[in-house]
C-alpha atoms as a PDB file:
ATOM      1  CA  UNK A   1       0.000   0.000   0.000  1.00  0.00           C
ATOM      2  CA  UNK A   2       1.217   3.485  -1.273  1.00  0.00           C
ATOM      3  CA  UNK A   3       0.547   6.238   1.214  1.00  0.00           C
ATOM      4  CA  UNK A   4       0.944   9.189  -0.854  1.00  0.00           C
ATOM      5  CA  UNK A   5       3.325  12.304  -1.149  1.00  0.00           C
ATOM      6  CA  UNK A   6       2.124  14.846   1.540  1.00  0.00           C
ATOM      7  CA  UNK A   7       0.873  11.774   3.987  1.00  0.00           C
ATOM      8  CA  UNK A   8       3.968  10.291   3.581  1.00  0.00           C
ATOM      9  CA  UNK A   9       6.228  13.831   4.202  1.00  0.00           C
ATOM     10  CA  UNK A  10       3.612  14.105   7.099  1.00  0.00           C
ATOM     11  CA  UNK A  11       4.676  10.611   8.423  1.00  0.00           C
ATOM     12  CA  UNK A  12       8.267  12.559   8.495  1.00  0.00           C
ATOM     13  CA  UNK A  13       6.855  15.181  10.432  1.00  0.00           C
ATOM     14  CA  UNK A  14       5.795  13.222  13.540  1.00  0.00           C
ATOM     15  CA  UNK A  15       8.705  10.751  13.609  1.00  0.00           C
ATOM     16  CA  UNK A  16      11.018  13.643  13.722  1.00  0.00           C
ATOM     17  CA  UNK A  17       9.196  15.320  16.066  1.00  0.00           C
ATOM     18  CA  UNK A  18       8.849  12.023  18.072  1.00  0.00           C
ATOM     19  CA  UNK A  19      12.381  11.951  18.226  1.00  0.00           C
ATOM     20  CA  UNK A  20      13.185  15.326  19.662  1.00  0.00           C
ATOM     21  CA  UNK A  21      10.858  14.532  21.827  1.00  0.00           C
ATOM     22  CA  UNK A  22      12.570  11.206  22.983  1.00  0.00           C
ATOM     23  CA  UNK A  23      16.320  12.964  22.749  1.00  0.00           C
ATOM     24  CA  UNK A  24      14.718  15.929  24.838  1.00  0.00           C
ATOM     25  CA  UNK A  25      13.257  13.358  27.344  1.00  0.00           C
ATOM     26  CA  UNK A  26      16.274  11.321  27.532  1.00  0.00           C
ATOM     27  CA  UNK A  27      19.044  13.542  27.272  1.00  0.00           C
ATOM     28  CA  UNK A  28      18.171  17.095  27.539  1.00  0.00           C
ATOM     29  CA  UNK A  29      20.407  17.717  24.342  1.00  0.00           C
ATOM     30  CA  UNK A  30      19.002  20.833  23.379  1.00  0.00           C
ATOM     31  CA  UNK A  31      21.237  21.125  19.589  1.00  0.00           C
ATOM     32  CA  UNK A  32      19.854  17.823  19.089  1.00  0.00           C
ATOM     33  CA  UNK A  33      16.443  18.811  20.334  1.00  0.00           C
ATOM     34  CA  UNK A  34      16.205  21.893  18.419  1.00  0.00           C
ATOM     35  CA  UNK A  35      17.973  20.285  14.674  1.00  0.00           C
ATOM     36  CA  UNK A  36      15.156  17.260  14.728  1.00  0.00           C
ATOM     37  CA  UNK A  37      12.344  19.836  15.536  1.00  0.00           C
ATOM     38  CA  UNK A  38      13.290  22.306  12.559  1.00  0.00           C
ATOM     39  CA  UNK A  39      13.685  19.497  10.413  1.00  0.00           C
ATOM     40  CA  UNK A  40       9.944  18.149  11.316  1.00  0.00           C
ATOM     41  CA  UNK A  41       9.258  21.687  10.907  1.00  0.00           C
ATOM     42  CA  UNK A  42      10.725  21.790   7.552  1.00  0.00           C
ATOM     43  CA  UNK A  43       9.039  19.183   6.380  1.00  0.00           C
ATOM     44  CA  UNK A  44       5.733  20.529   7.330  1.00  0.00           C
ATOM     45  CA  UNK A  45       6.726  23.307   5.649  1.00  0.00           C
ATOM     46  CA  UNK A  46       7.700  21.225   2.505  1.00  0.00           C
ATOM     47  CA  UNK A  47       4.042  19.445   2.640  1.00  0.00           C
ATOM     48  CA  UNK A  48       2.209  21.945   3.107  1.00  0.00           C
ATOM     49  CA  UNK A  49       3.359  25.088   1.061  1.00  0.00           C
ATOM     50  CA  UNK A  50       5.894  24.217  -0.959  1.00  0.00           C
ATOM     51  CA  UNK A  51       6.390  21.053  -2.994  1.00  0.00           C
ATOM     52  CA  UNK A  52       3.080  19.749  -1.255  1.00  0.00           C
ATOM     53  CA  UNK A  53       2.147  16.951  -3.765  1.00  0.00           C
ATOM     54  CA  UNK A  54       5.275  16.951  -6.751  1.00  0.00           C
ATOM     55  CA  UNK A  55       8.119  14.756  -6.483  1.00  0.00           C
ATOM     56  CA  UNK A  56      11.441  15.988  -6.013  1.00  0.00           C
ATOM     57  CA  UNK A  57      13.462  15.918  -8.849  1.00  0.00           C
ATOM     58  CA  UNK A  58      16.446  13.926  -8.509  1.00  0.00           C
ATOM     59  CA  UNK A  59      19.163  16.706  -8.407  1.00  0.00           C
ATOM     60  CA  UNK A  60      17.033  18.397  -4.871  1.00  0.00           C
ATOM     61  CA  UNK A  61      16.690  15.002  -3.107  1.00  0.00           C
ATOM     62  CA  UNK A  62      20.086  14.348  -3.999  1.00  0.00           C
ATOM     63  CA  UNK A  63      21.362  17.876  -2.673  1.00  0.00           C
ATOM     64  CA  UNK A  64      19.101  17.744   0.176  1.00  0.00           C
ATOM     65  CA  UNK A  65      20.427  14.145   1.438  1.00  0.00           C
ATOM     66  CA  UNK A  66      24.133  15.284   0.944  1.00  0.00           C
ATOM     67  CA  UNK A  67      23.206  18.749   2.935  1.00  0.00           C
ATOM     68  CA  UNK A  68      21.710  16.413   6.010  1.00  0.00           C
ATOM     69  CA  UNK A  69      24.936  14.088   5.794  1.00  0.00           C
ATOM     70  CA  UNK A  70      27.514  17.002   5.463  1.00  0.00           C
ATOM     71  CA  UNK A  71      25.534  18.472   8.352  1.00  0.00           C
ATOM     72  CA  UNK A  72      25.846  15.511  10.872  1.00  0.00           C
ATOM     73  CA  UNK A  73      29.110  15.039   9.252  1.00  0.00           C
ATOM     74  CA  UNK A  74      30.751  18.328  10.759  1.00  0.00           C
ATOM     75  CA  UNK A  75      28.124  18.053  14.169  1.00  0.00           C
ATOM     76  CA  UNK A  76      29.678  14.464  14.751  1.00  0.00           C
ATOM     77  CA  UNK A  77      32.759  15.795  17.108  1.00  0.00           C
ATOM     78  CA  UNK A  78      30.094  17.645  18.590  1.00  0.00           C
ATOM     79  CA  UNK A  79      27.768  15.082  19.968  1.00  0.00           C
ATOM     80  CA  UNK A  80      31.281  12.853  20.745  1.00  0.00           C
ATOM     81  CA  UNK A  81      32.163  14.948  22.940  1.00  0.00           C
ATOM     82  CA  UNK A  82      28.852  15.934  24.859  1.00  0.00           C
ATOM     83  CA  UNK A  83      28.096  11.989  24.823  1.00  0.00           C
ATOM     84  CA  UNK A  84      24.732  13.261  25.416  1.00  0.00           C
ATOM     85  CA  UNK A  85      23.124  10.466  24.288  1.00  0.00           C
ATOM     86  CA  UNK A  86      24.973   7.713  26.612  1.00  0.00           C
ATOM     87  CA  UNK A  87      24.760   9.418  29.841  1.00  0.00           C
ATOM     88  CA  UNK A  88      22.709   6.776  31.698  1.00  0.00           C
ATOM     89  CA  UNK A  89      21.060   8.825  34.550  1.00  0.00           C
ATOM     90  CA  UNK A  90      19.472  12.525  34.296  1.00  0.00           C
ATOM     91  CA  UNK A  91      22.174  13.576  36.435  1.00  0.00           C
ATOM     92  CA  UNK A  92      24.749  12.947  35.125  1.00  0.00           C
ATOM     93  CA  UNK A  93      23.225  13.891  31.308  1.00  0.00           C
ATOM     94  CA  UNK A  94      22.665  17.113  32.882  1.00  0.00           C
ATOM     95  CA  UNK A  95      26.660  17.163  34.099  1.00  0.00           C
ATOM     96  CA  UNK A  96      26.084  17.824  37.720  1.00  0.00           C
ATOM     97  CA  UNK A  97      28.222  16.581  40.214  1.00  0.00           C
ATOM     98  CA  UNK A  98      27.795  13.147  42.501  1.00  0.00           C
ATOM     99  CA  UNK A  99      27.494  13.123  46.151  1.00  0.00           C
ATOM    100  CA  UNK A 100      31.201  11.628  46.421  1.00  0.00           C
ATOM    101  CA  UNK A 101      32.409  14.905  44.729  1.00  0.00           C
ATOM    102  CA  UNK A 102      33.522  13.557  41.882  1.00  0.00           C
ATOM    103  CA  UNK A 103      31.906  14.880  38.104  1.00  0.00           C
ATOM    104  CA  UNK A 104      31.358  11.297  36.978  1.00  0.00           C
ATOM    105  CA  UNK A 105      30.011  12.947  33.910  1.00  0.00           C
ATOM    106  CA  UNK A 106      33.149  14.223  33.017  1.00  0.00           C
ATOM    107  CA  UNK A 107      34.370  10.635  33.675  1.00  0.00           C
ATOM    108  CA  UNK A 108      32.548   9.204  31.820  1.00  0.00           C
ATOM    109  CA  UNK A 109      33.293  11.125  28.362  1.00  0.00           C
ATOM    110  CA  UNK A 110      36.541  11.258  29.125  1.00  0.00           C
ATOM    111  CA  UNK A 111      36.277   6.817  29.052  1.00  0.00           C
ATOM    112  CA  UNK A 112      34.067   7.349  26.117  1.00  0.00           C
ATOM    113  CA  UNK A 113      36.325   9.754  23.860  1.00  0.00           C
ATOM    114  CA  UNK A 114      39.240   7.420  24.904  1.00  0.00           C
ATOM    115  CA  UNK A 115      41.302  10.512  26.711  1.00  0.00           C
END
């Protein structure tokens, strides 16, 4: 079964959105947060304004897809370092310190980034 163009961009829309949600929830990364949410936004743009029902020609989807990849390309250190998304507790997402003293945050992407 073939859902359509806009249903289909529309689909886009809420899994993006779903996932800033989840990232926000999770790890409070608010780059990461706020990248997924324009993109949803984007597309709901794209949907309903702009393309709305034509197909992309080959040369935008192609442009568009090496944009995204050049994008998470260059954001990659980024999110290494933060390790935002492997912090296990909400403290220690958030970087605050443990009883003990110690920033086990820090710890922890210094073990992660191998330093």
């Amino acid at each position: 079964m073939i859902i359509g163009v806009v249903p289909a961009k529309l689909l886009g829309v809420a899994l993006l959105l779903g996932e800033a949600a989840l990232v926000n929830w999770s790890s409070g990364d608010r780059w990461m947060t706020a990248f997924l949410a324009l993109s949803g936004a984007w597309f709901a743009l794209d949907a309903t304004c702009l393309w709305r029902e034509r197909l992309y020609a080959t040369w935008q989807m192609r442009l568009f897809l090496l944009g995204w990849n050049g994008i998470a390309l260059v954001t990659m250190p980024l999110v290494w370092r933060s390790a935002s998304l492997v912090a296990a507790e909400p403290e220690l997402r958030r970087g605050k310190r443990a009883t003990d003293g110690t920033d086990q945050s820090t710890d922890r992407r210094n073990a992660f980034a191998g330093s």
